[in-house]
PDB file of N, CA and C in Angstrom:
ATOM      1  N   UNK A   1     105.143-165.720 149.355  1.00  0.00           N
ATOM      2  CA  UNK A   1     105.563-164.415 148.887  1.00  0.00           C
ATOM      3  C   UNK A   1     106.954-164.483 148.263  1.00  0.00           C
ATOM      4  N   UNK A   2     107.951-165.347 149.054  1.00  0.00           N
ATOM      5  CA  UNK A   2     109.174-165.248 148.395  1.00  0.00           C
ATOM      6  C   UNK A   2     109.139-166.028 147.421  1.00  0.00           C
ATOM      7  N   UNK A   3     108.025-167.012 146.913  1.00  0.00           N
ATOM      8  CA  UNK A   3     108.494-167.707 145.456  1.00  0.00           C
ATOM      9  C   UNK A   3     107.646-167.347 144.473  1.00  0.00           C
ATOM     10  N   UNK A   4     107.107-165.753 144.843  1.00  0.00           N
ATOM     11  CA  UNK A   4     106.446-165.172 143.790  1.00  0.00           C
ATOM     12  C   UNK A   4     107.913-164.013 143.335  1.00  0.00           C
ATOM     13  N   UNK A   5     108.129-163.609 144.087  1.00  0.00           N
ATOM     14  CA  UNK A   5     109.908-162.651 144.349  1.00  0.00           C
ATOM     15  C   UNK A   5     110.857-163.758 143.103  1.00  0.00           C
ATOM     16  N   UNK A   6     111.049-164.833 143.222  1.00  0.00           N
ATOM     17  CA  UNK A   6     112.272-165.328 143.092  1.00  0.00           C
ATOM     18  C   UNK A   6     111.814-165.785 141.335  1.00  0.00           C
ATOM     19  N   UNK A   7     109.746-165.990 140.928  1.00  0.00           N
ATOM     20  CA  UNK A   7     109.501-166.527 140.065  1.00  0.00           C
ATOM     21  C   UNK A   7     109.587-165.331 139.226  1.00  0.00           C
ATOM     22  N   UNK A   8     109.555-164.230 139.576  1.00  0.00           N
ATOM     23  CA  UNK A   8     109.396-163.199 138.801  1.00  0.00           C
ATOM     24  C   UNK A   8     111.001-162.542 138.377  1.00  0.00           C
ATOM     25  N   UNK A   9     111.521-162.279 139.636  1.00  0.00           N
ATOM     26  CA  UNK A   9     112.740-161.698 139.263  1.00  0.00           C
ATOM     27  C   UNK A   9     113.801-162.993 138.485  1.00  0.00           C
ATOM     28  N   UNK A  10     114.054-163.921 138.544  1.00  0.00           N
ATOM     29  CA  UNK A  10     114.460-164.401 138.548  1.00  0.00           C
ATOM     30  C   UNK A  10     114.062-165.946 137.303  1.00  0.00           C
ATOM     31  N   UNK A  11     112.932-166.462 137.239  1.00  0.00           N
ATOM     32  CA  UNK A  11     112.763-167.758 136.095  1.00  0.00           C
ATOM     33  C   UNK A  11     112.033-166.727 135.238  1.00  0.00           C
ATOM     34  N   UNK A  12     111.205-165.821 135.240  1.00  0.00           N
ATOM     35  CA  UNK A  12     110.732-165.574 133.632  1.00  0.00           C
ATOM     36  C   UNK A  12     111.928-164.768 133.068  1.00  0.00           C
ATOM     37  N   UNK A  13     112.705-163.822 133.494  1.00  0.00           N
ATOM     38  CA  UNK A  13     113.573-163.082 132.762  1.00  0.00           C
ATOM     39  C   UNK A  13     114.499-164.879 132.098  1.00  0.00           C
ATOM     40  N   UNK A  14     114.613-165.319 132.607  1.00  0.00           N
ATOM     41  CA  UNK A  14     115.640-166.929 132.487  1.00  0.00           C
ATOM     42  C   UNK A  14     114.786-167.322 131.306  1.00  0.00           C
ATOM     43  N   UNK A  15     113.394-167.523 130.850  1.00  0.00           N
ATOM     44  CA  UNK A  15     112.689-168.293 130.444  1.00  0.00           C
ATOM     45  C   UNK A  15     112.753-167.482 128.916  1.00  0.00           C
ATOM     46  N   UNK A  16     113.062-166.294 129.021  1.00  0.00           N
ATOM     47  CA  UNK A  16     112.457-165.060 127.700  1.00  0.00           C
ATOM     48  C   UNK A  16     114.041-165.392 127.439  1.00  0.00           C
ATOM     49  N   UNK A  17     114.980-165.947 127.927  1.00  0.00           N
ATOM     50  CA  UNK A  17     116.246-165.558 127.465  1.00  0.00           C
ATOM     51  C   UNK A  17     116.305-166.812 126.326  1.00  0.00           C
ATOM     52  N   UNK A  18     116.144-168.127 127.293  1.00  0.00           N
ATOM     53  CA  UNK A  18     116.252-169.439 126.423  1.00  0.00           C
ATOM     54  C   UNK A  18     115.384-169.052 125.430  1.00  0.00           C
ATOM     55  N   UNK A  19     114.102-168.525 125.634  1.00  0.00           N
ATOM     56  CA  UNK A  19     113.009-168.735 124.350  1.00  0.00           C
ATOM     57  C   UNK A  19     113.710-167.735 122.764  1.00  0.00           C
ATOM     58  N   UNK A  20     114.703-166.913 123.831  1.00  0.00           N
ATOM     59  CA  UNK A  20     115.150-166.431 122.623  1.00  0.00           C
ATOM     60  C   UNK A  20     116.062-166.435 121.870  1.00  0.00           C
ATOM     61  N   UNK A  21     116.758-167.632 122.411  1.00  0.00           N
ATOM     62  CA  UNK A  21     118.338-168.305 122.540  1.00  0.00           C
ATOM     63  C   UNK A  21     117.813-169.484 121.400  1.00  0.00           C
ATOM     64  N   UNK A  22     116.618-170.394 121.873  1.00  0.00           N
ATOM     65  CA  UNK A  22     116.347-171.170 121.264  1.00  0.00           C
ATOM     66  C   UNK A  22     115.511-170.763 119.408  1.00  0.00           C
ATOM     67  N   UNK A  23     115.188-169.247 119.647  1.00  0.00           N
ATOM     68  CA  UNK A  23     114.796-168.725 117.848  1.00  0.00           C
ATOM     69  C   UNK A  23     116.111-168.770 117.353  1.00  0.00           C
ATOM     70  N   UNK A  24     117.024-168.209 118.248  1.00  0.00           N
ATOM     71  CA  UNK A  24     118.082-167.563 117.456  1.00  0.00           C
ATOM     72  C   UNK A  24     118.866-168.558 117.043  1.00  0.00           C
ATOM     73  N   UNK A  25     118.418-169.524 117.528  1.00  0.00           N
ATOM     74  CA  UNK A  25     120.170-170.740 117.325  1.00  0.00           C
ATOM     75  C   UNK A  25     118.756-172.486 116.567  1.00  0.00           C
ATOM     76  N   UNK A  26     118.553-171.781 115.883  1.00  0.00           N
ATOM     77  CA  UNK A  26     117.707-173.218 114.998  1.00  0.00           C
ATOM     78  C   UNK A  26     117.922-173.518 113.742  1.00  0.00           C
ATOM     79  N   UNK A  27     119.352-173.224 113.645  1.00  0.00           N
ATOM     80  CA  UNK A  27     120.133-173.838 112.252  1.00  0.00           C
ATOM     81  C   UNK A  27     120.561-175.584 112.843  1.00  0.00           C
ATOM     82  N   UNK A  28     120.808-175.840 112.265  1.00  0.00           N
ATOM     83  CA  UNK A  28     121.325-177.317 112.067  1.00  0.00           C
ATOM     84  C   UNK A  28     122.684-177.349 112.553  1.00  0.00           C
ATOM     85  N   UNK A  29     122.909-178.432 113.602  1.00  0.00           N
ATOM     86  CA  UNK A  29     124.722-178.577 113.751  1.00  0.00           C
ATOM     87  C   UNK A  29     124.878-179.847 113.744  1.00  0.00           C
ATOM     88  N   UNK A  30     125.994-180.433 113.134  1.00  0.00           N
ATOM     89  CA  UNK A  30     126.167-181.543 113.310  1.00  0.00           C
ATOM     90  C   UNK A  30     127.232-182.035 114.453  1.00  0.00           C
ATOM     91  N   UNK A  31     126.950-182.997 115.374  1.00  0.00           N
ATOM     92  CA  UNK A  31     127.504-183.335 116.902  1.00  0.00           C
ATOM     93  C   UNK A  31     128.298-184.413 116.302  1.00  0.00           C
ATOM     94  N   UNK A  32     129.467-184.616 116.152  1.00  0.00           N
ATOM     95  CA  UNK A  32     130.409-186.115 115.907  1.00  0.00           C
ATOM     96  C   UNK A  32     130.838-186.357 117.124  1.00  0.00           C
ATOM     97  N   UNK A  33     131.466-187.487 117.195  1.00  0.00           N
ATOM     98  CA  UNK A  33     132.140-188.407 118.114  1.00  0.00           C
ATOM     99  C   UNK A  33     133.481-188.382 117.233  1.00  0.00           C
ATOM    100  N   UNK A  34     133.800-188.772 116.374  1.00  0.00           N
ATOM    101  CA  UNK A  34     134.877-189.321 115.346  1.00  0.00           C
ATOM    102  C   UNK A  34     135.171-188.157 114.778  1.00  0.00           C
ATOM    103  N   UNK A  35     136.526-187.585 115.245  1.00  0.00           N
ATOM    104  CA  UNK A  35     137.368-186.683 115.222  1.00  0.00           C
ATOM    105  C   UNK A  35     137.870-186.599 113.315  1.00  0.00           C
ATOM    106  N   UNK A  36     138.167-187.771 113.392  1.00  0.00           N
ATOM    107  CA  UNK A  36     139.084-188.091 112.334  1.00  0.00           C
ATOM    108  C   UNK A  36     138.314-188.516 110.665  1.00  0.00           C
ATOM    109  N   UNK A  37     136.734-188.883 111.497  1.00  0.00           N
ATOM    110  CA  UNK A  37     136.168-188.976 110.186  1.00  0.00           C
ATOM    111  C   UNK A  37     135.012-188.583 110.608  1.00  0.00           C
ATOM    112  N   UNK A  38     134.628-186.717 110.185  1.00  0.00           N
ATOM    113  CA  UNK A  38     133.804-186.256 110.911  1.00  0.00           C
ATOM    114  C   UNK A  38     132.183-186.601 109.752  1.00  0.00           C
ATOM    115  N   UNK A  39     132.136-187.674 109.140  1.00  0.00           N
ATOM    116  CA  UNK A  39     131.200-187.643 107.946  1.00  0.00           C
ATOM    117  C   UNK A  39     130.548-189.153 108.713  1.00  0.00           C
ATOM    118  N   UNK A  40     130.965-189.475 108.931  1.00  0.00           N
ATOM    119  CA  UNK A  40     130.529-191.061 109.306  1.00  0.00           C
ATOM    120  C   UNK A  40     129.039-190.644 110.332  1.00  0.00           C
ATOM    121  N   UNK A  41     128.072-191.262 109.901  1.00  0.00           N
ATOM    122  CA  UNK A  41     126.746-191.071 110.226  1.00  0.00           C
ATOM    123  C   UNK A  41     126.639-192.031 111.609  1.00  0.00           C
ATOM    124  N   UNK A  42     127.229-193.235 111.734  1.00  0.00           N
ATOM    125  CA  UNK A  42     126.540-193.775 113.212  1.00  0.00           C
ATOM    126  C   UNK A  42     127.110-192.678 113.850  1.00  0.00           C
ATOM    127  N   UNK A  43     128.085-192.001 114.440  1.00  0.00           N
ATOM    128  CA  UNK A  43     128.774-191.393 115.802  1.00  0.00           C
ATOM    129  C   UNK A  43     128.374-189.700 115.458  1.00  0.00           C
ATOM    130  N   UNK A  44     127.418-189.189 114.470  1.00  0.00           N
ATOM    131  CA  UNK A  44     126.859-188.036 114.148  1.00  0.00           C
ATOM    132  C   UNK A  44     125.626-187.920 114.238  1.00  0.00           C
ATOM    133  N   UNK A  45     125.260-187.022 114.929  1.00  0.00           N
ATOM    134  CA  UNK A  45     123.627-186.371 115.235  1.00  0.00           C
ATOM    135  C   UNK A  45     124.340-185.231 115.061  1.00  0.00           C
ATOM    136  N   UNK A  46     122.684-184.560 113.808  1.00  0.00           N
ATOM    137  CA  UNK A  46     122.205-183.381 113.416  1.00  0.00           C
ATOM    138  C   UNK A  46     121.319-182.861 114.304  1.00  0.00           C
ATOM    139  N   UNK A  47     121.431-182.088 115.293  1.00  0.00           N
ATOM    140  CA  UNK A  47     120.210-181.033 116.011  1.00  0.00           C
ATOM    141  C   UNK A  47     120.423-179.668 115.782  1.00  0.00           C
ATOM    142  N   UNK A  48     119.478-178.749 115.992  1.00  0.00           N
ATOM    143  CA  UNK A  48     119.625-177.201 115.623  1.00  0.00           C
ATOM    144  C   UNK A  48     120.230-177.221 117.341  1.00  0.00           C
ATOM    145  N   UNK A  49     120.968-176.134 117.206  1.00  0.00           N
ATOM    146  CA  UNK A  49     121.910-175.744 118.146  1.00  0.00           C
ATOM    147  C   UNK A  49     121.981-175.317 119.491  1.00  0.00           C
ATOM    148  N   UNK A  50     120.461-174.448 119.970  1.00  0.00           N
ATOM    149  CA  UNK A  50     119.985-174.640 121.239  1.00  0.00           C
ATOM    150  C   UNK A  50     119.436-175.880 121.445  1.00  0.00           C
ATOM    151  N   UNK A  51     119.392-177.391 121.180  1.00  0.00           N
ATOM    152  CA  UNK A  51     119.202-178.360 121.989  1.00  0.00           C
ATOM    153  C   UNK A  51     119.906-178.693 122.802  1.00  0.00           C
ATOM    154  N   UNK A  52     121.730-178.336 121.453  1.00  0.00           N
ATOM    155  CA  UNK A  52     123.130-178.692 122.356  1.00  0.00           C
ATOM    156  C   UNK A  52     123.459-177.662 123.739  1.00  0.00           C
ATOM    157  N   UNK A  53     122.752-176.493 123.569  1.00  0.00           N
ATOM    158  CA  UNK A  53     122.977-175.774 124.464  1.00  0.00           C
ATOM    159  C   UNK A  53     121.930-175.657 125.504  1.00  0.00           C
ATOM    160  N   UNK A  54     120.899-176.357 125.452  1.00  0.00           N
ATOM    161  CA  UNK A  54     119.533-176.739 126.719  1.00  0.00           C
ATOM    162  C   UNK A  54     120.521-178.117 127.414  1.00  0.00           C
ATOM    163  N   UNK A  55     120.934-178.704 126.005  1.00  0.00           N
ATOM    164  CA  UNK A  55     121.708-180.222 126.903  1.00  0.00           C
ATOM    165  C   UNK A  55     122.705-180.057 127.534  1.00  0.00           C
ATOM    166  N   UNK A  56     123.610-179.122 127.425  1.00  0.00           N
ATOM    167  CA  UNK A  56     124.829-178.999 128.344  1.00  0.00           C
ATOM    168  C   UNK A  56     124.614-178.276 129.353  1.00  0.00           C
ATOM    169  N   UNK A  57     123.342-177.010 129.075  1.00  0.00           N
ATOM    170  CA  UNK A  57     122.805-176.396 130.519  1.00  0.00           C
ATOM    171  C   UNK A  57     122.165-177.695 131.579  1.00  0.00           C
ATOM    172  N   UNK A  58     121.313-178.289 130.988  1.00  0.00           N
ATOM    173  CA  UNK A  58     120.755-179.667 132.126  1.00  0.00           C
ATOM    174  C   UNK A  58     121.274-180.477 132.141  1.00  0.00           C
ATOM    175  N   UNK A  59     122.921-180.759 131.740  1.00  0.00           N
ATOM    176  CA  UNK A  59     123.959-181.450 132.402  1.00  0.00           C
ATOM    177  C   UNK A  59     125.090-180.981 133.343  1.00  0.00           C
ATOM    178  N   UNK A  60     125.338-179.188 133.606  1.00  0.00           N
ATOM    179  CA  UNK A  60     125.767-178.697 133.685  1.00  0.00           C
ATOM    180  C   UNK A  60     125.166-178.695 135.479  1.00  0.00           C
ATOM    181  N   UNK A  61     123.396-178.210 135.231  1.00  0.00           N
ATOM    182  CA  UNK A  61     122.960-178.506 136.817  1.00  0.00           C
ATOM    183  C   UNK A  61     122.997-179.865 137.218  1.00  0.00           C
ATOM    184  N   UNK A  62     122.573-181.034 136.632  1.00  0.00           N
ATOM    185  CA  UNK A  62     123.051-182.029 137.167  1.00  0.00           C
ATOM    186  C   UNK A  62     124.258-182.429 138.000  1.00  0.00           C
ATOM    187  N   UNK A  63     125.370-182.200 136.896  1.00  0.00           N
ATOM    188  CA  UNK A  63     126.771-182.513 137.635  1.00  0.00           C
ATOM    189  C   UNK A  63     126.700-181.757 138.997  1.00  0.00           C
ATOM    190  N   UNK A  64     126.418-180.429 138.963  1.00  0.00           N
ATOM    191  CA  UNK A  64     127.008-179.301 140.075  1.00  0.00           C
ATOM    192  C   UNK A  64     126.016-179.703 141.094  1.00  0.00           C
ATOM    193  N   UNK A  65     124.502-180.330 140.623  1.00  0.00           N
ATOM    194  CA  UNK A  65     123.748-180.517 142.183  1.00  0.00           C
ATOM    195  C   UNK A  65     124.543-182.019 142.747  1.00  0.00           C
ATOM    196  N   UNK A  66     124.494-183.041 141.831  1.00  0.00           N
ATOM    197  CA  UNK A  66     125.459-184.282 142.350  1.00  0.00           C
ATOM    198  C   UNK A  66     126.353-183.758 143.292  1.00  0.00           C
ATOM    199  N   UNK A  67     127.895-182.759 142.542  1.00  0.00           N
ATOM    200  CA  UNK A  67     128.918-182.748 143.372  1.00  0.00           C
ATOM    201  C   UNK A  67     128.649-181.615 144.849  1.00  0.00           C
ATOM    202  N   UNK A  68     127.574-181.163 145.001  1.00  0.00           N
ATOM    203  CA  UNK A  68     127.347-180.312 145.826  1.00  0.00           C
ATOM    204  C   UNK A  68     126.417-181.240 146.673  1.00  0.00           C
ATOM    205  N   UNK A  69     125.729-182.251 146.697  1.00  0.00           N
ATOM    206  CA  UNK A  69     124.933-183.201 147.555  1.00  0.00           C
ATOM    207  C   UNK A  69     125.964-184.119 148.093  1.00  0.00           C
ATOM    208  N   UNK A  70     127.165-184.433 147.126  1.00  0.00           N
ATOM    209  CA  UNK A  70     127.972-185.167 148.051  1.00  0.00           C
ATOM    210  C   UNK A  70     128.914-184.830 149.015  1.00  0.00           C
ATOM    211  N   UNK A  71     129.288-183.265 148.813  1.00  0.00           N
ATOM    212  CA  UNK A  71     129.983-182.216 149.598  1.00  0.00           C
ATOM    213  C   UNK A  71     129.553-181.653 150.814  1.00  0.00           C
ATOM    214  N   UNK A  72     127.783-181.805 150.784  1.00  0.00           N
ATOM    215  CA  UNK A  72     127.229-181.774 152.091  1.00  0.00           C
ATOM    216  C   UNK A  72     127.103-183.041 152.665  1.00  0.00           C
ATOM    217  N   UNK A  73     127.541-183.879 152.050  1.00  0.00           N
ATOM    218  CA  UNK A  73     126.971-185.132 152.752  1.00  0.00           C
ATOM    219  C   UNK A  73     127.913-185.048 154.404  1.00  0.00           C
ATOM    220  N   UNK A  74     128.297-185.012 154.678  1.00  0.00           N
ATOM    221  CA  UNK A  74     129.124-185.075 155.764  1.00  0.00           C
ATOM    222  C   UNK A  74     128.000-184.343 156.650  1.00  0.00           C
ATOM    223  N   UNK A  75     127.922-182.962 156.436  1.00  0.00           N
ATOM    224  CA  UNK A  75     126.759-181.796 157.218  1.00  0.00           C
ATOM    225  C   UNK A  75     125.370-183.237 157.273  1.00  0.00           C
ATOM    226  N   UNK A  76     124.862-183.826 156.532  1.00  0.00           N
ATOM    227  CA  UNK A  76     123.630-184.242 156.868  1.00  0.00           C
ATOM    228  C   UNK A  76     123.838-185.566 157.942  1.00  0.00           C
ATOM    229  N   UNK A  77     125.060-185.815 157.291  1.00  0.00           N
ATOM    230  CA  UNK A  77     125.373-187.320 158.615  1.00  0.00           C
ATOM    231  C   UNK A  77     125.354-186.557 160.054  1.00  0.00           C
ATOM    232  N   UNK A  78     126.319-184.896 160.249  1.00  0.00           N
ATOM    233  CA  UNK A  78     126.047-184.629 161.442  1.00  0.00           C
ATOM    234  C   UNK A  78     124.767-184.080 161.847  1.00  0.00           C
ATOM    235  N   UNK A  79     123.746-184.130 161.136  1.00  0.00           N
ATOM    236  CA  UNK A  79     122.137-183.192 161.470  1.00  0.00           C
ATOM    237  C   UNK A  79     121.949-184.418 161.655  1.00  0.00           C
ATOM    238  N   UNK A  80     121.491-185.770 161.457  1.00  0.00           N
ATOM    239  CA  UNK A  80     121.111-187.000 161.888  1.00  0.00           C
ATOM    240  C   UNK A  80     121.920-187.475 163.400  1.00  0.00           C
ATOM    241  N   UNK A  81     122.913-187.047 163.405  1.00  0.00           N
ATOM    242  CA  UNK A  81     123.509-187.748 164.933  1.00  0.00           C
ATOM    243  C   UNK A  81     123.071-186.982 165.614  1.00  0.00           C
ATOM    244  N   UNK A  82     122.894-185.691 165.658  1.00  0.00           N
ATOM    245  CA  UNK A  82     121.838-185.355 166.740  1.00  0.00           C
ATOM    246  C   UNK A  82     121.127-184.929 166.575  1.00  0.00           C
ATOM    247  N   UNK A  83     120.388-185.017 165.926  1.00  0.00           N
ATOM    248  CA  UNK A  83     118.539-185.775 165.760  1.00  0.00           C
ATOM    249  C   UNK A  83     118.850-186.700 166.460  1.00  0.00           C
ATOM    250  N   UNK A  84     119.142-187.389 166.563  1.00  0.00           N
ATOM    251  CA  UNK A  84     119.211-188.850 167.255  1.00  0.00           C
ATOM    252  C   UNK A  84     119.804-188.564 168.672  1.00  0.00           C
ATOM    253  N   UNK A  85     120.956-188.020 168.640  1.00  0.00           N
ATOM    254  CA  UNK A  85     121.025-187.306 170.518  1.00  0.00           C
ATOM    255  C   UNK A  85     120.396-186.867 171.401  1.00  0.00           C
ATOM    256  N   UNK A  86     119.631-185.776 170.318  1.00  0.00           N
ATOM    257  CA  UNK A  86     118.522-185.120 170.911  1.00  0.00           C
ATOM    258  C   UNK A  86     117.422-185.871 171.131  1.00  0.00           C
ATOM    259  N   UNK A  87     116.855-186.933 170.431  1.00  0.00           N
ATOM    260  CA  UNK A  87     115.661-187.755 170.728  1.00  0.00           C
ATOM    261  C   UNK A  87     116.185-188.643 171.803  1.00  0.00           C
ATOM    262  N   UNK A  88     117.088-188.940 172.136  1.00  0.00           N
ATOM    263  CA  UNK A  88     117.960-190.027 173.422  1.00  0.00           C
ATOM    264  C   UNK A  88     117.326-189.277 174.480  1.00  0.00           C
ATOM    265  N   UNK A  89     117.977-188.066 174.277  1.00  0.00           N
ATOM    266  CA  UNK A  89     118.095-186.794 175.714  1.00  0.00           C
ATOM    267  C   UNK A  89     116.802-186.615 175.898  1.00  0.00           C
ATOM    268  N   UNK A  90     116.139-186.215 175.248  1.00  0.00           N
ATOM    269  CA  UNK A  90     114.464-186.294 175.600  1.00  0.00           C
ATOM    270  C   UNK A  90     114.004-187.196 176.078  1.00  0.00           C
ATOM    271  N   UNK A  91     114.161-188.621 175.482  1.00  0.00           N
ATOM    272  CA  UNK A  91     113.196-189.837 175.975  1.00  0.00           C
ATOM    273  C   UNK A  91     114.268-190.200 177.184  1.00  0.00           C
ATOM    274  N   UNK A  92     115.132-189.856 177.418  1.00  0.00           N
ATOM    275  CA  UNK A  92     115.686-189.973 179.177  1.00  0.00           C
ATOM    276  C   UNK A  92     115.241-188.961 179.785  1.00  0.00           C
ATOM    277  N   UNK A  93     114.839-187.876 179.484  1.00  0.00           N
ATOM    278  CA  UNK A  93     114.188-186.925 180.381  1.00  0.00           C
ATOM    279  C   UNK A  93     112.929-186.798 180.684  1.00  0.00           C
ATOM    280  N   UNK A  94     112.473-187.707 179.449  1.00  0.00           N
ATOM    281  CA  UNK A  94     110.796-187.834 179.649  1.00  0.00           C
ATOM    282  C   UNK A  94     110.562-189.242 181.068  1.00  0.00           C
ATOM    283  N   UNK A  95     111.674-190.087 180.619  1.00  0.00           N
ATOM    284  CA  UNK A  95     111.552-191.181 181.281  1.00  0.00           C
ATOM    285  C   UNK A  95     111.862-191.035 183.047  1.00  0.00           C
ATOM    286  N   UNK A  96     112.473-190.332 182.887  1.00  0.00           N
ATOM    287  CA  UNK A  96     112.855-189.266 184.662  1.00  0.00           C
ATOM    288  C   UNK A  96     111.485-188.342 185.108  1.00  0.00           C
ATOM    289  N   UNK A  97     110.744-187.975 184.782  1.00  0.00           N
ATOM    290  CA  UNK A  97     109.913-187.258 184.899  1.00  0.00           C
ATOM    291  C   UNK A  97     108.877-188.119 184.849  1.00  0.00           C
ATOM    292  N   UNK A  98     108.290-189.245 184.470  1.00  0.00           N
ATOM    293  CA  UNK A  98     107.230-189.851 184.808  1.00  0.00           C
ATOM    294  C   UNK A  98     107.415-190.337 186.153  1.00  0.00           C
ATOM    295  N   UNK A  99     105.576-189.923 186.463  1.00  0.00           N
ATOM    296  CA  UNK A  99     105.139-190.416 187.914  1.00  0.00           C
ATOM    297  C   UNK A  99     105.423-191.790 187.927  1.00  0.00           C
ATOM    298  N   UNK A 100     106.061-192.371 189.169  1.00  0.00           N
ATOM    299  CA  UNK A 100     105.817-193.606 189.586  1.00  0.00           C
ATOM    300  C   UNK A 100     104.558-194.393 189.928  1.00  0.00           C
ATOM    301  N   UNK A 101     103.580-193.482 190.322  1.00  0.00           N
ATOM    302  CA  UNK A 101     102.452-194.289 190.774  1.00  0.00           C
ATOM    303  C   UNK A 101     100.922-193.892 189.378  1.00  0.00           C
ATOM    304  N   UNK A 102      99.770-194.196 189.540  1.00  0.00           N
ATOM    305  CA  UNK A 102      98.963-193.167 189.161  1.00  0.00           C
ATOM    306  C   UNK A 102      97.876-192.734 189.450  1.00  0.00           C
ATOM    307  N   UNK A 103      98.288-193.064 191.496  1.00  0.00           N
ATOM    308  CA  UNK A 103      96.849-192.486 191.861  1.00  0.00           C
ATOM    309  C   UNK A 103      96.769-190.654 191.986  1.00  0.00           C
ATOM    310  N   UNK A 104      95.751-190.609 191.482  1.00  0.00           N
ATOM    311  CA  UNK A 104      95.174-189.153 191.503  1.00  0.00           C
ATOM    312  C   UNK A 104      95.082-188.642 192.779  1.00  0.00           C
ATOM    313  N   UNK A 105      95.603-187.344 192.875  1.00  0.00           N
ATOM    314  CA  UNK A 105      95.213-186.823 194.371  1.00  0.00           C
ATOM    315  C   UNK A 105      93.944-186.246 194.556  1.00  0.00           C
ATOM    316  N   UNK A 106      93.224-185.847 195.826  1.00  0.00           N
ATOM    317  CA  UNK A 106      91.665-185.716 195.946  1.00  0.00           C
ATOM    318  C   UNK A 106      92.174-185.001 196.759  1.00  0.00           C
ATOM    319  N   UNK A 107      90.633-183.896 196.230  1.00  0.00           N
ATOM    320  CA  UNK A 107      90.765-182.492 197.024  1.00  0.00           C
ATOM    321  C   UNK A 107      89.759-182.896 198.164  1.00  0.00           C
TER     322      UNK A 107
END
């Protein structure tokens, strides 16, 4: 239910925006590297202009999920140490609680 909520409110209004970002911006731009000699063809690509702006949006989430996975990293090292405490504490409590013998009692 909630990723019918989140697909609706939320990725098609997103999806009608790019689709209309991407009519509106399909002139030609030229991308240089070389400041100083902006004509020189190896360090220049021609794309229409929402590619540059799809490419800096899906570099934009990249970077921010990277620096945000390494910012939790600390939080997941402590959810693993105890996971691992907690599985200790159990299998010593399981190990305290087994019968010593295994004869069955009779009624």
């Amino acid at each position: 239910m909630f990723n019918r909520i989140v697909l609706t409110v939320i990725l098609v209004p997103l999806a009608v925006i790019l689709i209309a970002l991407a009519v509106a911006n399909r002139g030609p731009v030229v991308f240089t590297l070389d400041p100083f000699n902006p004509g020189n063809p190896a360090l220049s690509v021609e794309l229409p202009l929402f590619v540059y702006l799809l490419l800096a949006l899906m570099l934009g989430v990249v970077v921010g999920s990277t620096v945000t996975w390494f910012r939790q990293g600390r939080y997941r090292r402590l959810a693993r140490q105890s996971q691992v405490a907690e599985r200790e504490r159990t299998k010593a409590t399981n190990e305290g609680e087994r019968p010593q013998g295994t004869a069955l009692a009779r009624y």
